[in-house]
PDB file of N, CA and C in Angstrom:
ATOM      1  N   UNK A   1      -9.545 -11.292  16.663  1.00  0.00           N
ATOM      2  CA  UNK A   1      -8.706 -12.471  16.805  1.00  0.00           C
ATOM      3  C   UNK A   1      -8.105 -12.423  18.206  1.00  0.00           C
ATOM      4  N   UNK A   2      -8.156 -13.464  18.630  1.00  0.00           N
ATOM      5  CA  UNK A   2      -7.250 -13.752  20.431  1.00  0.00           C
ATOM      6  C   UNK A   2      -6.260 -14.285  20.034  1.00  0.00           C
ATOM      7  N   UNK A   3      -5.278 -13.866  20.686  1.00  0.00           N
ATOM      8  CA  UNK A   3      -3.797 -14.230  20.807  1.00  0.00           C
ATOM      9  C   UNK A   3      -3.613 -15.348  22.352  1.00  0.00           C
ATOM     10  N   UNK A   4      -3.335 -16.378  22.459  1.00  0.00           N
ATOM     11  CA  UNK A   4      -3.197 -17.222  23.700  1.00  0.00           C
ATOM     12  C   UNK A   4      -2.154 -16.411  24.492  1.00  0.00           C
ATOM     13  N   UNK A   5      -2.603 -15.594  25.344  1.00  0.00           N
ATOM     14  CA  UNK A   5      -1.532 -14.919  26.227  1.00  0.00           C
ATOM     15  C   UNK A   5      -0.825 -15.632  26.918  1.00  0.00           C
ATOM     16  N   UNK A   6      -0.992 -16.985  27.531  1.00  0.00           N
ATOM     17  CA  UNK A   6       0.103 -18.145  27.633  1.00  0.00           C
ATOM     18  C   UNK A   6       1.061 -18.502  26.696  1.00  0.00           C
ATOM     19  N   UNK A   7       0.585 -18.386  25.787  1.00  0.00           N
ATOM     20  CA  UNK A   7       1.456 -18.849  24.306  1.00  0.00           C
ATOM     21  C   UNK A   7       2.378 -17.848  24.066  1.00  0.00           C
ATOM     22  N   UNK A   8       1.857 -16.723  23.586  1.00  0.00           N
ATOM     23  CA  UNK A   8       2.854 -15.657  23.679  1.00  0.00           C
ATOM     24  C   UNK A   8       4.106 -15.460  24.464  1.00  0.00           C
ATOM     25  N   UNK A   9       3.224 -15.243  25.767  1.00  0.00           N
ATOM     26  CA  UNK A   9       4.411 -15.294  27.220  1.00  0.00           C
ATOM     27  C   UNK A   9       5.572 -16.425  26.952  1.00  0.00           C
ATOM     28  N   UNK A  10       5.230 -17.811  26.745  1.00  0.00           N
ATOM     29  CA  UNK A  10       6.166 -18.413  26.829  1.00  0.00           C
ATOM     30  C   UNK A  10       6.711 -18.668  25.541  1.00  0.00           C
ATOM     31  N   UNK A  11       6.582 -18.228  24.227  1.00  0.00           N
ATOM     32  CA  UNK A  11       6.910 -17.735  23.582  1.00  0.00           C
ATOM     33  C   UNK A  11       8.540 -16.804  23.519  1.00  0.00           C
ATOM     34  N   UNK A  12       7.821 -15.603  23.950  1.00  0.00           N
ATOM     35  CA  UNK A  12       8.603 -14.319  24.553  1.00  0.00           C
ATOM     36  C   UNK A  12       9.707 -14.895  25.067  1.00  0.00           C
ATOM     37  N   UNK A  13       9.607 -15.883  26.163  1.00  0.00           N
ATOM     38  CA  UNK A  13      10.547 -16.670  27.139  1.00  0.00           C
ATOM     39  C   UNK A  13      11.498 -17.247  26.400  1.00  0.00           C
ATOM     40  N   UNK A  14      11.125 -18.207  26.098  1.00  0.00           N
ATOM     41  CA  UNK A  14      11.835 -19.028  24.940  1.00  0.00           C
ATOM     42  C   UNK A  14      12.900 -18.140  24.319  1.00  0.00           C
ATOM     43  N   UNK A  15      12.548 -17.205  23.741  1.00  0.00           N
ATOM     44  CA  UNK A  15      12.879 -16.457  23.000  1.00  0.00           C
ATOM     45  C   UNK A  15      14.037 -15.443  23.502  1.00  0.00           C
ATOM     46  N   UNK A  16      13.932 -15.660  24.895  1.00  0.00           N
ATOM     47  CA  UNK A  16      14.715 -14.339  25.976  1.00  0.00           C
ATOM     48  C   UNK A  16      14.413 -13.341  25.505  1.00  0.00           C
ATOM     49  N   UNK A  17      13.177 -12.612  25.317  1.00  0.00           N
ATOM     50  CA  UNK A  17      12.672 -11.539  24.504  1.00  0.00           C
ATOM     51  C   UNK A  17      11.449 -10.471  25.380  1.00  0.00           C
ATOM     52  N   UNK A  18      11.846  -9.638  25.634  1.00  0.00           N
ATOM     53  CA  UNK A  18      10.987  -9.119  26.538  1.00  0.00           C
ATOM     54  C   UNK A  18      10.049  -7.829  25.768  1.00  0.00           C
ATOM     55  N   UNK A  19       8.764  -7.144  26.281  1.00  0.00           N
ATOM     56  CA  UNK A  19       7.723  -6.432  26.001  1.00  0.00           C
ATOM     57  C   UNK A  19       8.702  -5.316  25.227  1.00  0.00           C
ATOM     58  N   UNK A  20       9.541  -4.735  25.878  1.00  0.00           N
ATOM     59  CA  UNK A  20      10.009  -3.619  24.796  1.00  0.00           C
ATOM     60  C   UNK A  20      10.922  -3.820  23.493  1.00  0.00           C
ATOM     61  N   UNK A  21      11.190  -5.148  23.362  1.00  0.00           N
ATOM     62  CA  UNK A  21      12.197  -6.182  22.382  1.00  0.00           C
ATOM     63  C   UNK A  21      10.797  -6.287  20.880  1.00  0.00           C
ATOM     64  N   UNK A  22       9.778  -6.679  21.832  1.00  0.00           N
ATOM     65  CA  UNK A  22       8.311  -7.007  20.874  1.00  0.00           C
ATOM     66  C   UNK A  22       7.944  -5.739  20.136  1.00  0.00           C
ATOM     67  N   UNK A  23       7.903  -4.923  21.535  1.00  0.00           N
ATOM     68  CA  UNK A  23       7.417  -3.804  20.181  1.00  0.00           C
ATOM     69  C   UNK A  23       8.615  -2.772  19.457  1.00  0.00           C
ATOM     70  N   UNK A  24       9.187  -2.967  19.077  1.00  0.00           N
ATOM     71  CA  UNK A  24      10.880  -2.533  18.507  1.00  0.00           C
ATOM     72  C   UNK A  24      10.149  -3.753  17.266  1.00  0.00           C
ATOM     73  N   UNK A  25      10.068  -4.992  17.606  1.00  0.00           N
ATOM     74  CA  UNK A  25      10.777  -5.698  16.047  1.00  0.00           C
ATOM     75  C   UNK A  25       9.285  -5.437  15.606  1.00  0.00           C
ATOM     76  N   UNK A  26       7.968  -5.811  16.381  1.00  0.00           N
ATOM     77  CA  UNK A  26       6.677  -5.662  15.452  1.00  0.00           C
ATOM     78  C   UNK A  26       5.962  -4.537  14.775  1.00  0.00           C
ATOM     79  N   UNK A  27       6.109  -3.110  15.439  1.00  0.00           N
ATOM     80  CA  UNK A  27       6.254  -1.967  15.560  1.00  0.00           C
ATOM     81  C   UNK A  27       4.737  -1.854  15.689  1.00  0.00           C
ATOM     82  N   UNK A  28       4.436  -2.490  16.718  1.00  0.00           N
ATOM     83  CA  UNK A  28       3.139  -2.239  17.377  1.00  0.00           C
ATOM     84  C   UNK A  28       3.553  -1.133  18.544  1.00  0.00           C
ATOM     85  N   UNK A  29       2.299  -0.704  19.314  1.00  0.00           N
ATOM     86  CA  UNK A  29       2.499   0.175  19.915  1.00  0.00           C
ATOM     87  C   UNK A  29       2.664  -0.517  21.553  1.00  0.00           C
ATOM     88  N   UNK A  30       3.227  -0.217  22.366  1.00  0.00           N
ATOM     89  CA  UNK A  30       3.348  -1.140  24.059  1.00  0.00           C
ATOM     90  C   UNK A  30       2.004  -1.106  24.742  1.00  0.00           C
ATOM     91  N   UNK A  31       1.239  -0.292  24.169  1.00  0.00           N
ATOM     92  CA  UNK A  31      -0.162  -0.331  25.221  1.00  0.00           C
ATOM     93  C   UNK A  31      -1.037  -1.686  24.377  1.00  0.00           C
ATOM     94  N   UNK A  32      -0.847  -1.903  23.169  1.00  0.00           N
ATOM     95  CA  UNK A  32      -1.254  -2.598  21.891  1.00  0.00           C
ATOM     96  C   UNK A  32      -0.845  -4.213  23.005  1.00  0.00           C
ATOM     97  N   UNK A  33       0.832  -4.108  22.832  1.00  0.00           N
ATOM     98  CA  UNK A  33       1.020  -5.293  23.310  1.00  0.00           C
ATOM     99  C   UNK A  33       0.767  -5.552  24.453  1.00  0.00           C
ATOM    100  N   UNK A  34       0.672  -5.111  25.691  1.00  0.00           N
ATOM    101  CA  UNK A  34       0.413  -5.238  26.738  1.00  0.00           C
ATOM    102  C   UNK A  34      -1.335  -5.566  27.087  1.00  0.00           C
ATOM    103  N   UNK A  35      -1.881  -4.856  26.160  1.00  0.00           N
ATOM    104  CA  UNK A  35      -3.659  -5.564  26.205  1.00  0.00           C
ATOM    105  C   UNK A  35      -3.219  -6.911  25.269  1.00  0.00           C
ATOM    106  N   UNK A  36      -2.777  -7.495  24.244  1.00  0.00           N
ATOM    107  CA  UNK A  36      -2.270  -8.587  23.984  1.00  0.00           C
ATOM    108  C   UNK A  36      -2.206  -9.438  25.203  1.00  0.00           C
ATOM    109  N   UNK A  37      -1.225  -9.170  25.261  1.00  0.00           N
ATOM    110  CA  UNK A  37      -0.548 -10.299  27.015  1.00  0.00           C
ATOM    111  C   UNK A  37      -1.742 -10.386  28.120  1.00  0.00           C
ATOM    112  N   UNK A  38      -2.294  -9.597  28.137  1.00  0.00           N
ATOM    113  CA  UNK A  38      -3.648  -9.547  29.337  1.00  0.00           C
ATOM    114  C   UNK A  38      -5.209  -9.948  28.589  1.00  0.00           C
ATOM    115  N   UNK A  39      -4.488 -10.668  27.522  1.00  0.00           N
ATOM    116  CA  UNK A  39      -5.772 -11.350  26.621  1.00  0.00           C
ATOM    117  C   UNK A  39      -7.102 -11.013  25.867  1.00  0.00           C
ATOM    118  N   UNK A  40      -6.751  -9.625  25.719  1.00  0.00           N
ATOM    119  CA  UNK A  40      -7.749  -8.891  24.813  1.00  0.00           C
ATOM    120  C   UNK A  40      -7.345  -9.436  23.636  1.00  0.00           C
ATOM    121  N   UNK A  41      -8.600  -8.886  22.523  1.00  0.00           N
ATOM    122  CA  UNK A  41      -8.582  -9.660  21.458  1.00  0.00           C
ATOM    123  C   UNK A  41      -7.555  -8.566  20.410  1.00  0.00           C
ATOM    124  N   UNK A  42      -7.239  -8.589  19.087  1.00  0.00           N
ATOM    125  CA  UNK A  42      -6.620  -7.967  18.775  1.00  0.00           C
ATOM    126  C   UNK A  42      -7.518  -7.872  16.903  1.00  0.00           C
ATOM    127  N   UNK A  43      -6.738  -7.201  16.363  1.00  0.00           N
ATOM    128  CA  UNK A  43      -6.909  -7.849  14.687  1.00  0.00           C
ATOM    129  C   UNK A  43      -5.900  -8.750  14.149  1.00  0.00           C
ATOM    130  N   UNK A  44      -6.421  -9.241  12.933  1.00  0.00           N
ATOM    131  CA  UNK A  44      -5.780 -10.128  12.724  1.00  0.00           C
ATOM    132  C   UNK A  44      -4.254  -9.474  12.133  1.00  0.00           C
ATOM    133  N   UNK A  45      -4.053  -8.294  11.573  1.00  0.00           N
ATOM    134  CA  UNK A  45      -3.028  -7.661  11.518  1.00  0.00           C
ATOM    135  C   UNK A  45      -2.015  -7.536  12.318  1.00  0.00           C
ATOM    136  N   UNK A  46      -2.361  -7.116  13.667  1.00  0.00           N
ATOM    137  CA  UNK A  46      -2.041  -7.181  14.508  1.00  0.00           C
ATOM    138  C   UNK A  46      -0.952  -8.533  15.222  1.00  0.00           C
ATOM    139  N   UNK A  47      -1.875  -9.844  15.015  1.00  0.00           N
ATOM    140  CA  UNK A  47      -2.010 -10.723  15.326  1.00  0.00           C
ATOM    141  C   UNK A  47      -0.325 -11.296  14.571  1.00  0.00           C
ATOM    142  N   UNK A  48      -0.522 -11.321  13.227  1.00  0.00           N
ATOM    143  CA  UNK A  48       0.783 -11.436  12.055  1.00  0.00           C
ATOM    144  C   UNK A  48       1.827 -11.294  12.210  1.00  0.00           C
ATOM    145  N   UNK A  49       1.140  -9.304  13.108  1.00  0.00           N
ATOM    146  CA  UNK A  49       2.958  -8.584  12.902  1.00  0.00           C
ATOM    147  C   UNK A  49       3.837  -9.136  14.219  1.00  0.00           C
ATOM    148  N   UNK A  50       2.832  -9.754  15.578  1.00  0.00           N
ATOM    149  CA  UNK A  50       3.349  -9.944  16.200  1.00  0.00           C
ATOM    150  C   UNK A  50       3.897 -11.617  16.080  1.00  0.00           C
ATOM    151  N   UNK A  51       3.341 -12.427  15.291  1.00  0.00           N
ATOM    152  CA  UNK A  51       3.566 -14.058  14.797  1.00  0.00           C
ATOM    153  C   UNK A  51       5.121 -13.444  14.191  1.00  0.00           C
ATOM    154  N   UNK A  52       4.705 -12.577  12.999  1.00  0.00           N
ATOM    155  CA  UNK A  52       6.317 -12.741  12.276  1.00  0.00           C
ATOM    156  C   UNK A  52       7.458 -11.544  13.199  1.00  0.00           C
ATOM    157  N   UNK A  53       7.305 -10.759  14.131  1.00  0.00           N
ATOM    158  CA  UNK A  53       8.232 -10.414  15.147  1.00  0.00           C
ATOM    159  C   UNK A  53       8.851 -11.402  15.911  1.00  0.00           C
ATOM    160  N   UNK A  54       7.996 -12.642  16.147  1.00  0.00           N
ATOM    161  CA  UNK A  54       8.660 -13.651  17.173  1.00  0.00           C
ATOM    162  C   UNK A  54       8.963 -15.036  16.133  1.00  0.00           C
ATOM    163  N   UNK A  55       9.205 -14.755  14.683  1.00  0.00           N
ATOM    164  CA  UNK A  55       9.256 -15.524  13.819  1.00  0.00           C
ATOM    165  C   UNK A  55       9.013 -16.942  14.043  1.00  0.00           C
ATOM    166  N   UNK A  56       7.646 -16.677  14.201  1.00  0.00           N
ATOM    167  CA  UNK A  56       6.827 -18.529  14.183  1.00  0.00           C
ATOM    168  C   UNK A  56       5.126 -17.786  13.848  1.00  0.00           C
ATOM    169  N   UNK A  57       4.592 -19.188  13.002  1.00  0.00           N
ATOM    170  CA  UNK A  57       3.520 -19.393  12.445  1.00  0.00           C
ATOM    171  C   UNK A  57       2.518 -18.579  13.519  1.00  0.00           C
ATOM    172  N   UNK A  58       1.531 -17.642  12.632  1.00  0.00           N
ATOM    173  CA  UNK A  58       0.507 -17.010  13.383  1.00  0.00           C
ATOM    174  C   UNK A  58      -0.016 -18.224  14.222  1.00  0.00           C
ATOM    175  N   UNK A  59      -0.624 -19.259  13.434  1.00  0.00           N
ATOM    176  CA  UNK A  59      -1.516 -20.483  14.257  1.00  0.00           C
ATOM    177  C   UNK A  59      -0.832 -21.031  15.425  1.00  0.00           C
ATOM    178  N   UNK A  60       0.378 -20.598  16.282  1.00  0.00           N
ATOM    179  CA  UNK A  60       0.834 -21.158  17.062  1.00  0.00           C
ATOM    180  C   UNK A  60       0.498 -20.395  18.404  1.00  0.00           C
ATOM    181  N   UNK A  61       0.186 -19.312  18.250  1.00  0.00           N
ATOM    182  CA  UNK A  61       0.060 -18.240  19.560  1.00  0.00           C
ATOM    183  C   UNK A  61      -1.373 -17.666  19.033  1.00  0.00           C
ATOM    184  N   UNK A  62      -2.222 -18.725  18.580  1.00  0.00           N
ATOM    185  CA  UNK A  62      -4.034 -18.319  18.777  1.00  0.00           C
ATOM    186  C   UNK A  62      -4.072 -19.284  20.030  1.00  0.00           C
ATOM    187  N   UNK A  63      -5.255 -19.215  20.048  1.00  0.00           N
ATOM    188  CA  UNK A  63      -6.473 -19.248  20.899  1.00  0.00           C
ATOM    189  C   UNK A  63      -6.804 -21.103  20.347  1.00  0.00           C
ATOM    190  N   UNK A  64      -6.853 -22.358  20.993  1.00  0.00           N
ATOM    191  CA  UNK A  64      -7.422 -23.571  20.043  1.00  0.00           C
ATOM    192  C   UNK A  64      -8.955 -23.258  20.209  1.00  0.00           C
TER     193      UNK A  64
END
């Protein structure tokens, strides 16, 4: 699964929420999120923990 690394980012923003804020609430790992943000693909697990860390719908920070 791809995560829209635009989406995310401004996401994050929105949010005033920065890379070490993400992985604290998703309890992904920072190398995890950081290939995230630089648009590697992820699982869809993955994908969830970071949708419900920034509490909004997985389908909003895919890939159209």
């Amino acid at each position: 699964m791809r995560i829209d690394r635009v989406k995310l980012i401004s996401e994050m923003v929105r949010q005033d929420m920065n890379q070490l804020q993400l992985v604290k609430l998703s309890g992904i790992s920072r190398s995890t999120i950081s290939a995230v943000q630089n648009g590697r693909s992820c699982s869809k697990e993955t994908a969830s923990k970071i949708a419900y860390a920034l509490n909004v719908p997985l389908e909003t920070l895919t890939e159209d």
